[in-house]
Protein backbone atom coordinates (compact mmCIF):
# COMPACT_ATOMS: atom_id res chain seq x y z
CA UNK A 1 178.30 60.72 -91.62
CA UNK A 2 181.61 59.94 -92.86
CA UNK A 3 183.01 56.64 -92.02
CA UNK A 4 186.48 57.96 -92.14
CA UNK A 5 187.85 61.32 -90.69
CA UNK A 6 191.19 62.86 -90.69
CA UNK A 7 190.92 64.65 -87.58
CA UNK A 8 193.72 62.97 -85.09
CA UNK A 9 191.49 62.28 -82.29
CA UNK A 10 188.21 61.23 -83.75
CA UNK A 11 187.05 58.72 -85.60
CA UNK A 12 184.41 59.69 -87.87
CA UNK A 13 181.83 62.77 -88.15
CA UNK A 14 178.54 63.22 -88.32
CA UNK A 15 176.22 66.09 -89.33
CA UNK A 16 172.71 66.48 -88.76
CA UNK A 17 173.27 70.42 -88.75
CA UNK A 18 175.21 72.39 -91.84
CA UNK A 19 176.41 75.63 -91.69
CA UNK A 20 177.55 78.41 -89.42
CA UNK A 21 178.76 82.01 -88.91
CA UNK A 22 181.61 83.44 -87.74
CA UNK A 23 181.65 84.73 -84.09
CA UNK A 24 185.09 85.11 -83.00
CA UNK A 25 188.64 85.05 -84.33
CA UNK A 26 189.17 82.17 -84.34
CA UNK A 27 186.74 81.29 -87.20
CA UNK A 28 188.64 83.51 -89.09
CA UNK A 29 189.54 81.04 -91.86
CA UNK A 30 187.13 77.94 -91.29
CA UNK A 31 188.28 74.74 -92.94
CA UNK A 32 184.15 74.29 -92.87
CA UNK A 33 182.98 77.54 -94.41
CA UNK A 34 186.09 76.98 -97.24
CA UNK A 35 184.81 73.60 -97.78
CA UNK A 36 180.62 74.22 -98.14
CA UNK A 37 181.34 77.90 -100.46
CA UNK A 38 182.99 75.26 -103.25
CA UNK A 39 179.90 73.64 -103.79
CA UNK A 40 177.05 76.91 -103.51
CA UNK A 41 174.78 76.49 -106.52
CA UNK A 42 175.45 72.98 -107.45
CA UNK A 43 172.11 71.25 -107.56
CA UNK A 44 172.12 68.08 -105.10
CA UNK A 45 174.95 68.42 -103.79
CA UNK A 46 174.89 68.38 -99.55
CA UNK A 47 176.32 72.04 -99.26
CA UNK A 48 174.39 73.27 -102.52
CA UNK A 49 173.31 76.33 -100.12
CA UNK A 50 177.10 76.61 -99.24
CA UNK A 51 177.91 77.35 -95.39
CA UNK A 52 173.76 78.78 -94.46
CA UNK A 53 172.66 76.95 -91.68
CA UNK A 54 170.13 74.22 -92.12
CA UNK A 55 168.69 71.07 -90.24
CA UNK A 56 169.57 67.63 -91.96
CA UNK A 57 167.00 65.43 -90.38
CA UNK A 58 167.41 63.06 -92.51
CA UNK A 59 170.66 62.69 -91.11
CA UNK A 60 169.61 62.11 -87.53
CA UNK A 61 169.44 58.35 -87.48
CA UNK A 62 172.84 57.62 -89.18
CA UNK A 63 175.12 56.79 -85.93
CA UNK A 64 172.37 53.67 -85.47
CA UNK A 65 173.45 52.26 -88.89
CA UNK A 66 176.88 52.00 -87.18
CA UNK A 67 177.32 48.92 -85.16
CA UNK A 68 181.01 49.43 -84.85
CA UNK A 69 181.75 51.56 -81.59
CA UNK A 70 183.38 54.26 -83.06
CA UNK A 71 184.04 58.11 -81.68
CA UNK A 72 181.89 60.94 -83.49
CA UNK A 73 182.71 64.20 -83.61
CA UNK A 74 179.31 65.72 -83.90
CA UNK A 75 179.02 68.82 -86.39
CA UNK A 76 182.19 69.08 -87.79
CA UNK A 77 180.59 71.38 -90.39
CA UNK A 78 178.68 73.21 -88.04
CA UNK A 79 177.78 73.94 -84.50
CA UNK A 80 175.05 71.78 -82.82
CA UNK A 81 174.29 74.68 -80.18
CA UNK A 82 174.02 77.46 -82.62
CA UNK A 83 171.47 80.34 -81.92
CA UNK A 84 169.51 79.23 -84.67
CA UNK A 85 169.34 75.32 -83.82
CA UNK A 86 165.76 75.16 -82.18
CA UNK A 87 165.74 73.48 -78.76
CA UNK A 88 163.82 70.26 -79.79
CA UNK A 89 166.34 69.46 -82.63
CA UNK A 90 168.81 69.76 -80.25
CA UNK A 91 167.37 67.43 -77.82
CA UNK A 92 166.50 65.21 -80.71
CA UNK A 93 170.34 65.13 -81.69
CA UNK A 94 170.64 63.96 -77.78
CA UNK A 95 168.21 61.23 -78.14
CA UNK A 96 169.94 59.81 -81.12
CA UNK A 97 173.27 59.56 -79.17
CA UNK A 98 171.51 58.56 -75.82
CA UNK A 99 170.24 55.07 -78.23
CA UNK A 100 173.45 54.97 -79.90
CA UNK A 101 175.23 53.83 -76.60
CA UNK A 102 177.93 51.94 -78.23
CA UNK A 103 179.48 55.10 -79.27
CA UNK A 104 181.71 58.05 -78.12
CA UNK A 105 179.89 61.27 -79.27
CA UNK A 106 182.41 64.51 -79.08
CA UNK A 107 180.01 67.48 -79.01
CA UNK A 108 182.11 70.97 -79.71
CA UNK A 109 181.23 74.64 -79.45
CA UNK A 110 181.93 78.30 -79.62
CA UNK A 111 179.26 79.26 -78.27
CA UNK A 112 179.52 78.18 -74.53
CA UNK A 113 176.60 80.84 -73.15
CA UNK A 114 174.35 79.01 -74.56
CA UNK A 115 175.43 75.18 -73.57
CA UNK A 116 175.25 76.83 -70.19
CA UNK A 117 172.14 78.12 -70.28
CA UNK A 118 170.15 75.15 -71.86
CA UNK A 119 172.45 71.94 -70.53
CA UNK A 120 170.05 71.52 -67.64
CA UNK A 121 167.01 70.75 -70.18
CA UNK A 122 169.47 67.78 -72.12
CA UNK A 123 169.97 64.43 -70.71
CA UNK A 124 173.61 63.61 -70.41
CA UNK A 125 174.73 60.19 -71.07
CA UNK A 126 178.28 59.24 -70.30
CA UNK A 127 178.90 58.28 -73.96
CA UNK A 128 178.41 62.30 -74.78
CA UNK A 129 181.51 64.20 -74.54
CA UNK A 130 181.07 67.60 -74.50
CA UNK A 131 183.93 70.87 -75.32
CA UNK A 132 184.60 73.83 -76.43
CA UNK A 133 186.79 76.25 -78.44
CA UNK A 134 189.03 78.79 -77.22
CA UNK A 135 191.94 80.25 -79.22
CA UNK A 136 192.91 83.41 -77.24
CA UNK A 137 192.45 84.77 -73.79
CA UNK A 138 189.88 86.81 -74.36
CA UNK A 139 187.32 83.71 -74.69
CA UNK A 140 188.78 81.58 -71.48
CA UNK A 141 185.53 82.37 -69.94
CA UNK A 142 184.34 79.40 -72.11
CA UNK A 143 186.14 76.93 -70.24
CA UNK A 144 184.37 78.57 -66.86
CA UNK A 145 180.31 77.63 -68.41
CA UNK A 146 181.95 74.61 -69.76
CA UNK A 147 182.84 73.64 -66.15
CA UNK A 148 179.06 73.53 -65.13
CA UNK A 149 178.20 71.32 -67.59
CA UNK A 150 176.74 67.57 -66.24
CA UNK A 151 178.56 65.68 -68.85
CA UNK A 152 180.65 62.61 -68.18
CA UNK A 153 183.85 64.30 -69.75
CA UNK A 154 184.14 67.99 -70.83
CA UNK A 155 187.26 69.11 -73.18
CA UNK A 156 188.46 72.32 -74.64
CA UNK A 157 189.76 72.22 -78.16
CA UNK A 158 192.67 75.11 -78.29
CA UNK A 159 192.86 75.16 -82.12
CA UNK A 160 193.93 77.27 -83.66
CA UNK A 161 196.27 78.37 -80.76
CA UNK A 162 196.76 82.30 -81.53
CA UNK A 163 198.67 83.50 -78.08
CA UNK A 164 199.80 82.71 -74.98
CA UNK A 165 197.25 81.62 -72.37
CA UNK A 166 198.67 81.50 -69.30
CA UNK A 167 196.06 80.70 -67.06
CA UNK A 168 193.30 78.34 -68.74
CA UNK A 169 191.19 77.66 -66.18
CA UNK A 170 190.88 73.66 -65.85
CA UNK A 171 188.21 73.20 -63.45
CA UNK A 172 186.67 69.94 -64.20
CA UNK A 173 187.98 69.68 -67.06
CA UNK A 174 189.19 66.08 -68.17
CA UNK A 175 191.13 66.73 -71.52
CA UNK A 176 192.64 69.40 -74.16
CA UNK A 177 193.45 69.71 -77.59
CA UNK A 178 196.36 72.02 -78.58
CA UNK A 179 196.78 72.75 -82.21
CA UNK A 180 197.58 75.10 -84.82
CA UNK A 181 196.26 76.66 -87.55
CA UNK A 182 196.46 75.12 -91.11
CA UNK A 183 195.65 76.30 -94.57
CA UNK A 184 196.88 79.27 -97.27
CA UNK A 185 196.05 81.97 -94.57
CA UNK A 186 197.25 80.03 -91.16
CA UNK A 187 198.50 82.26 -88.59
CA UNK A 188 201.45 81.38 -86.36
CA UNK A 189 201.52 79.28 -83.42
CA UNK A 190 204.30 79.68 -81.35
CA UNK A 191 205.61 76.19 -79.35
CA UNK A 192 206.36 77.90 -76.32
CA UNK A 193 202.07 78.54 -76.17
CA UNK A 194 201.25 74.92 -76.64
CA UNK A 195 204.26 74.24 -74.03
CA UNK A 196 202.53 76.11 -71.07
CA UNK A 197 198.92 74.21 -71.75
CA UNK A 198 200.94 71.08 -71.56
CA UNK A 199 202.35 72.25 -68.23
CA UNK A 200 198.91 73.38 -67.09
CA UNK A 201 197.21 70.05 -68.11
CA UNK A 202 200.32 68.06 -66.32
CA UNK A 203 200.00 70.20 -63.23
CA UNK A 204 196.22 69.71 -63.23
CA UNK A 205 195.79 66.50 -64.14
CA UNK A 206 194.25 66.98 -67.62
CA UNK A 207 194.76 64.35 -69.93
CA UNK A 208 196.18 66.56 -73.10
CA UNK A 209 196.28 66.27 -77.24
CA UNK A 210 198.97 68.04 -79.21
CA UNK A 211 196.72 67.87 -82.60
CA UNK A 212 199.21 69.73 -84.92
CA UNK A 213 201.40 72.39 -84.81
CA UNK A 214 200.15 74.32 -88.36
CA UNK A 215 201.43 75.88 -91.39
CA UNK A 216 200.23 76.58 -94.43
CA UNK A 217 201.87 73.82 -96.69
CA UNK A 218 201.86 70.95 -94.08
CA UNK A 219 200.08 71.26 -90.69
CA UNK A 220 202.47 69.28 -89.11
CA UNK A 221 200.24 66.76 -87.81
CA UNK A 222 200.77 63.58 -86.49
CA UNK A 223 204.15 62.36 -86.36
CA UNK A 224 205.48 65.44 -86.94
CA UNK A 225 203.51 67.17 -84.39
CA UNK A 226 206.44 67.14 -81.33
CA UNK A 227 206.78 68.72 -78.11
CA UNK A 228 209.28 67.94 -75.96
CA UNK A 229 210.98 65.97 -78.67
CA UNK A 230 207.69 63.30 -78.74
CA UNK A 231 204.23 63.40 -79.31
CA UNK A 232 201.07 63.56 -77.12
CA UNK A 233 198.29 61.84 -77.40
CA UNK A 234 196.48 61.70 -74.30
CA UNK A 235 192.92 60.65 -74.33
CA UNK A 236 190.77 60.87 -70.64
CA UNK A 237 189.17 57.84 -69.41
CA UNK A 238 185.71 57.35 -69.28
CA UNK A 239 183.85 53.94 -68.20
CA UNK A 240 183.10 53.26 -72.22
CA UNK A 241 185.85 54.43 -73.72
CA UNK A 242 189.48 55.01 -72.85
CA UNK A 243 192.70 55.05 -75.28
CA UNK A 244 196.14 53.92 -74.27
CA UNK A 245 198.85 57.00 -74.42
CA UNK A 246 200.42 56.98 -77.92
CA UNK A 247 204.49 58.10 -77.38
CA UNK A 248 206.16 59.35 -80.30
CA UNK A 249 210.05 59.72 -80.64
């Protein structure tokens, strides 16, 4: 786990899975697989087999080490419902945050088909948050499994933003993350795209996260990530944990 992250609306992250593969284009240019190719081949080192998958058990019972409530995204590095994750690992990743009740776990995915199809088998404590990623229109249908979902607050991360979406569908949905993309490769994101998902999440009644805006020099995050000449750090509420609105200039 590390203790301090630089991701605007967590606190810290925590891996008991490593690794990945791309699946849409969005992953394009992962900050993760960028990251875990630097240190292939160098013995001892946590991403020695660069961005392959692997389990990290020994990783599982870090979050109980933490008596600080804290929020976690889970698998930065990786994705915890990945084809390749077995089932019990999973649910052992769930038990871990079920005990570690003093926290705010943020659980995000790509791959929404199967959340859907296996969220019935996973107990759901209201300190899990769960979301998922969708950077174009062609993968709103994410947002629709997402919506089934029996978790105590569901989010969609729109990062990186790469067109206008028009219509993301909000149902049940308690908060999204607008941002764009970063890094030497980082493809455009237009304001006028993370302007309508602010108007759909004020219209609906989604609490809504203006991450960064992107570049490939400075992401523009933080202060300097304004819409509407301010920033927007909404957070939802949840009986454990809730965040006071954050207005910028």
């Amino acid at each position: 786990m590390s203790e301090l992250s630089k991701i605007e609306w967590t606190d810290a992250t925590w891996n008991p899975v490593r690794g990945c593969n791309k699946i849409s284009p969005g992953c394009k240019f992962c900050y993760a697989e960028v990251f875990a190719e630097r240190f292939r081949g160098v013995p001892g080192h946590p991403y020695e087999q660069g961005f392959d998958l692997r389990l990290v058990p020994e990783r599982l019972e870090e979050p109980l080490k933490w008596k600080k409530p804290r929020m976690i995204f889970v698998n930065s590095m990786s994705d915890l419902f990945h084809e390749e994750v077995p089932m019990q690992y999973i649910k052992e990743v769930f038990k871990v945050m079920t005990k570690a009740h003093w926290h705010t776990f943020q659980v995000l995915t790509k791959r929404s088909d199967r959340l859907l199809e296996i969220c019935l088998e996973l107990e759901w404590p209201s300190n899990v948050w769960i979301g998922v990623s969708i950077e174009s229109n062609k993968y709103t249908y994410r947002s629709d499994h997402l919506s089934n979902v029996p978790a105590a607050v569901r989010f969609i991360s729109v990062e990186p933003l790469l067109e206008m979406i028009p219509n993301l569908p909000l149902n049940n949905i308690n908060w999204v993350i607008v941002g764009g993309e970063s890094g030497r490769n980082a493809r455009h994101m237009n304001l006028e795209w993370a302007q309508s998902i602010k108007n759909q999440c004020e219209k609906a009644g989604v609490a809504f996260f203006l991450k960064q805006l992107g570049g490939r020099i400075n992401k523009r995050g933080g202060d300097l990530a304004l819409l509407e000449g301010r920033t927007w750090r909404e957070y939802p509420t949840s009986n454990l944990y809730s965040r006071k609105l954050v207005v910028g200039i």
